[in-house]
C-alpha atoms as a PDB file:
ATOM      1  CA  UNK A   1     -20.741   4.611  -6.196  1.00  0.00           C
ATOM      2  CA  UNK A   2     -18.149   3.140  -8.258  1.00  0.00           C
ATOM      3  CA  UNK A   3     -17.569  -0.982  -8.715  1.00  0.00           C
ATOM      4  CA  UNK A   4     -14.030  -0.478  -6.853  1.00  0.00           C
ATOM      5  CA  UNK A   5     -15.688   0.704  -3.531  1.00  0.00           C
ATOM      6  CA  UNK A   6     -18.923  -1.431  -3.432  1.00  0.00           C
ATOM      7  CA  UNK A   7     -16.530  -4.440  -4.026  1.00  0.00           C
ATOM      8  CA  UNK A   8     -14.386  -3.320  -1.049  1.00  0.00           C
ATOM      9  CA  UNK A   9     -17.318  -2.610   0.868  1.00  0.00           C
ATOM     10  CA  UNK A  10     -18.458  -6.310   0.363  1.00  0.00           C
ATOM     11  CA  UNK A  11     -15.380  -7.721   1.574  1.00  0.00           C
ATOM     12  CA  UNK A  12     -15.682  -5.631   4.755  1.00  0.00           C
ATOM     13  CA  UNK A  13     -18.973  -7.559   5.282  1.00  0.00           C
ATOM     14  CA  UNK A  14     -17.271 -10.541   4.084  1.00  0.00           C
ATOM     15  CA  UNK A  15     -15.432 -10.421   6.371  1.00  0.00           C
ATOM     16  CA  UNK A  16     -17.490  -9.310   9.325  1.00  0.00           C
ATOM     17  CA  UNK A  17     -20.122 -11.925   9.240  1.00  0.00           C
ATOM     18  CA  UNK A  18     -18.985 -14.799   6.115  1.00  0.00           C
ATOM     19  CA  UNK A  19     -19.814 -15.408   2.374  1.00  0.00           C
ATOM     20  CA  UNK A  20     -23.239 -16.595   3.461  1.00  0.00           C
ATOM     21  CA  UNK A  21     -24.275 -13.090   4.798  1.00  0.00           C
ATOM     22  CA  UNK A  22     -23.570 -11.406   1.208  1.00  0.00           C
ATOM     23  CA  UNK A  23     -25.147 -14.719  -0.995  1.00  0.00           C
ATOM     24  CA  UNK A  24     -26.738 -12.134  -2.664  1.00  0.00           C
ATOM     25  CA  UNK A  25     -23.849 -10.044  -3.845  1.00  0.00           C
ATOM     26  CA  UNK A  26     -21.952 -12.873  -4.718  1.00  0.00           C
ATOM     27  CA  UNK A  27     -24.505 -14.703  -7.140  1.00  0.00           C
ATOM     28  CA  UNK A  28     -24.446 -11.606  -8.885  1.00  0.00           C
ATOM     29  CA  UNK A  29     -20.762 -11.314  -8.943  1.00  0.00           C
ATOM     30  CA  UNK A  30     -20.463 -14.938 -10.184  1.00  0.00           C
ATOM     31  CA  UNK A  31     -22.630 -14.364 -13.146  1.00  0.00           C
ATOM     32  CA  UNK A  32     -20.688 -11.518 -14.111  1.00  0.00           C
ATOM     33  CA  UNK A  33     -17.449 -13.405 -13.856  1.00  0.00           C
ATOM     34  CA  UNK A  34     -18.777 -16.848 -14.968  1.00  0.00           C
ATOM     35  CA  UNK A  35     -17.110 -16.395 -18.433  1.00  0.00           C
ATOM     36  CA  UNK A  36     -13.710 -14.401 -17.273  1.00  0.00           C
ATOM     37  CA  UNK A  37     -12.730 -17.271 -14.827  1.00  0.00           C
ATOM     38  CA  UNK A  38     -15.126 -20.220 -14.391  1.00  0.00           C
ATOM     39  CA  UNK A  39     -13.603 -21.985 -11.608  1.00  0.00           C
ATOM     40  CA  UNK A  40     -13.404 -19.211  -9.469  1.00  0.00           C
ATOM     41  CA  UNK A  41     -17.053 -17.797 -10.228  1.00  0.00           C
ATOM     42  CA  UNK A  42     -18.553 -21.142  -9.425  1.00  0.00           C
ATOM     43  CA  UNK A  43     -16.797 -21.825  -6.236  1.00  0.00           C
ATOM     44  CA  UNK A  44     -17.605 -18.063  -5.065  1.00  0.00           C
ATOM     45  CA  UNK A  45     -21.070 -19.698  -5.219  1.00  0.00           C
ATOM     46  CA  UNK A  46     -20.290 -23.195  -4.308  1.00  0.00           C
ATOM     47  CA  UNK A  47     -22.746 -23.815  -1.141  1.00  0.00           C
ATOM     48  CA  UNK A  48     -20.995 -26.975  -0.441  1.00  0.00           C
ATOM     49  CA  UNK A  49     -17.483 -26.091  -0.281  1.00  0.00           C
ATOM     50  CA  UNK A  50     -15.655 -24.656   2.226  1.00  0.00           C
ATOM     51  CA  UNK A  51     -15.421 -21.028   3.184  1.00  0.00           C
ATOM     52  CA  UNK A  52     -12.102 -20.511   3.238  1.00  0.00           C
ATOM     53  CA  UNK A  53     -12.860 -22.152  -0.486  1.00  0.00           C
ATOM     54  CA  UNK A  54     -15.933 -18.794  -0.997  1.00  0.00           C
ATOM     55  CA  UNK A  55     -13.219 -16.413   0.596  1.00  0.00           C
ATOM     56  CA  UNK A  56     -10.243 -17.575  -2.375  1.00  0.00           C
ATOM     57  CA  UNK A  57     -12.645 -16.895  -4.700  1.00  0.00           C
ATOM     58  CA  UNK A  58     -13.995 -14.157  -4.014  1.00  0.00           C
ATOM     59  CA  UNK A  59     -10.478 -12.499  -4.078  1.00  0.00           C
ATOM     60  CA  UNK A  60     -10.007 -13.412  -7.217  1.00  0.00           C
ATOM     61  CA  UNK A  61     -13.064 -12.437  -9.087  1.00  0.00           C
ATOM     62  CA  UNK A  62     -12.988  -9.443  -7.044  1.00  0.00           C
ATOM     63  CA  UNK A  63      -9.561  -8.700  -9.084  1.00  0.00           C
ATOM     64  CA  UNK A  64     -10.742 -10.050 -12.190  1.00  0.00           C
ATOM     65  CA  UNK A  65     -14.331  -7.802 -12.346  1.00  0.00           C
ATOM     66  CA  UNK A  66     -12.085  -4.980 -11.781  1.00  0.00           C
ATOM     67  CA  UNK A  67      -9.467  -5.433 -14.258  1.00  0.00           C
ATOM     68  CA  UNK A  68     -11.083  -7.534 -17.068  1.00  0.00           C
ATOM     69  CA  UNK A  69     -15.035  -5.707 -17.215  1.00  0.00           C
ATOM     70  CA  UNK A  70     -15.252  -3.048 -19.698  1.00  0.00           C
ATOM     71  CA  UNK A  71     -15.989   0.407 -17.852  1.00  0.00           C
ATOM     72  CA  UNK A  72     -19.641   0.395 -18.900  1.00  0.00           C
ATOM     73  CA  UNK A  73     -20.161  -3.287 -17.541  1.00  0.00           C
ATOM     74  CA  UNK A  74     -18.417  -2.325 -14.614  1.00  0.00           C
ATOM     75  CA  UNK A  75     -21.012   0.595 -14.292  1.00  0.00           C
ATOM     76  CA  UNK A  76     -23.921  -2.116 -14.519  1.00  0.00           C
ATOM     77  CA  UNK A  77     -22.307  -4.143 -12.489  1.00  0.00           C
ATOM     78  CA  UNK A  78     -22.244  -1.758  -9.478  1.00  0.00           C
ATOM     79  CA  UNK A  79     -25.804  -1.062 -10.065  1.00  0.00           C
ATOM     80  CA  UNK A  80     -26.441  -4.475  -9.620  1.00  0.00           C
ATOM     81  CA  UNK A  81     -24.868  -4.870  -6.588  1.00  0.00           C
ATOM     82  CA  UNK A  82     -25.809  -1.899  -5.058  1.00  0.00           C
ATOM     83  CA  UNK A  83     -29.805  -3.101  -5.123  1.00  0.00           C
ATOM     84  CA  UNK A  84     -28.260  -6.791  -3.781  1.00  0.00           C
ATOM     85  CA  UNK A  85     -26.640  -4.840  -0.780  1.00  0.00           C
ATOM     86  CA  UNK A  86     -29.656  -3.285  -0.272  1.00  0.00           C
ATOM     87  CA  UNK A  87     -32.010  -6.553  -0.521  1.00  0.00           C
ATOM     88  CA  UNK A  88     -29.610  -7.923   2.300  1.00  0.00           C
ATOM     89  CA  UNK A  89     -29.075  -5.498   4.507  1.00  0.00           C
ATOM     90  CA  UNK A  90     -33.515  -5.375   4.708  1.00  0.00           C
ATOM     91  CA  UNK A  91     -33.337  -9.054   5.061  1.00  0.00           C
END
């Protein structure tokens, strides 16, 4: 499955059930975006802030991963959060 599609996917849940339902998929999307854009990696992560905070982010590191991640990082990257998807949805 390519990054593009698990990404949308994740939104979908996103937006379904909240930021706190895919923790998972999002701590691995913030380390893979932590050196890209920072602010927005942390604050995808940010426990404390507000959703609508989680939700801002996560747009924009879902851009940046897609645009900015070489092809074969992208490729690990998907593998990554394709076992995280999997780890939640047994959970």
């Amino acid at each position: 499955m390519e990054l593009k599609e698990i990404l949308d996917r994740t939104a979908d849940r996103i937006v379904a059930d909240g930021t706190r339902a895919e923790s998972l998929a999002l701590r691995v999307m913030e380390a893979a975006a932590r050196d890209l854009c920072p602010g927005a990696a942390a604050a995808l992560i940010d426990w404390n802030g507000s959703e609508i905070a989680r939700l801002r982010a996560f747009g924009i590191v879902h851009g940046v991963l897609l645009r900015d991640l070489p092809a074969t990082t992208q490729t690990q990257l998907a593998v990554q959060l394709a076992g995280a998807s999997v780890h939640e949805l047994a959970a």
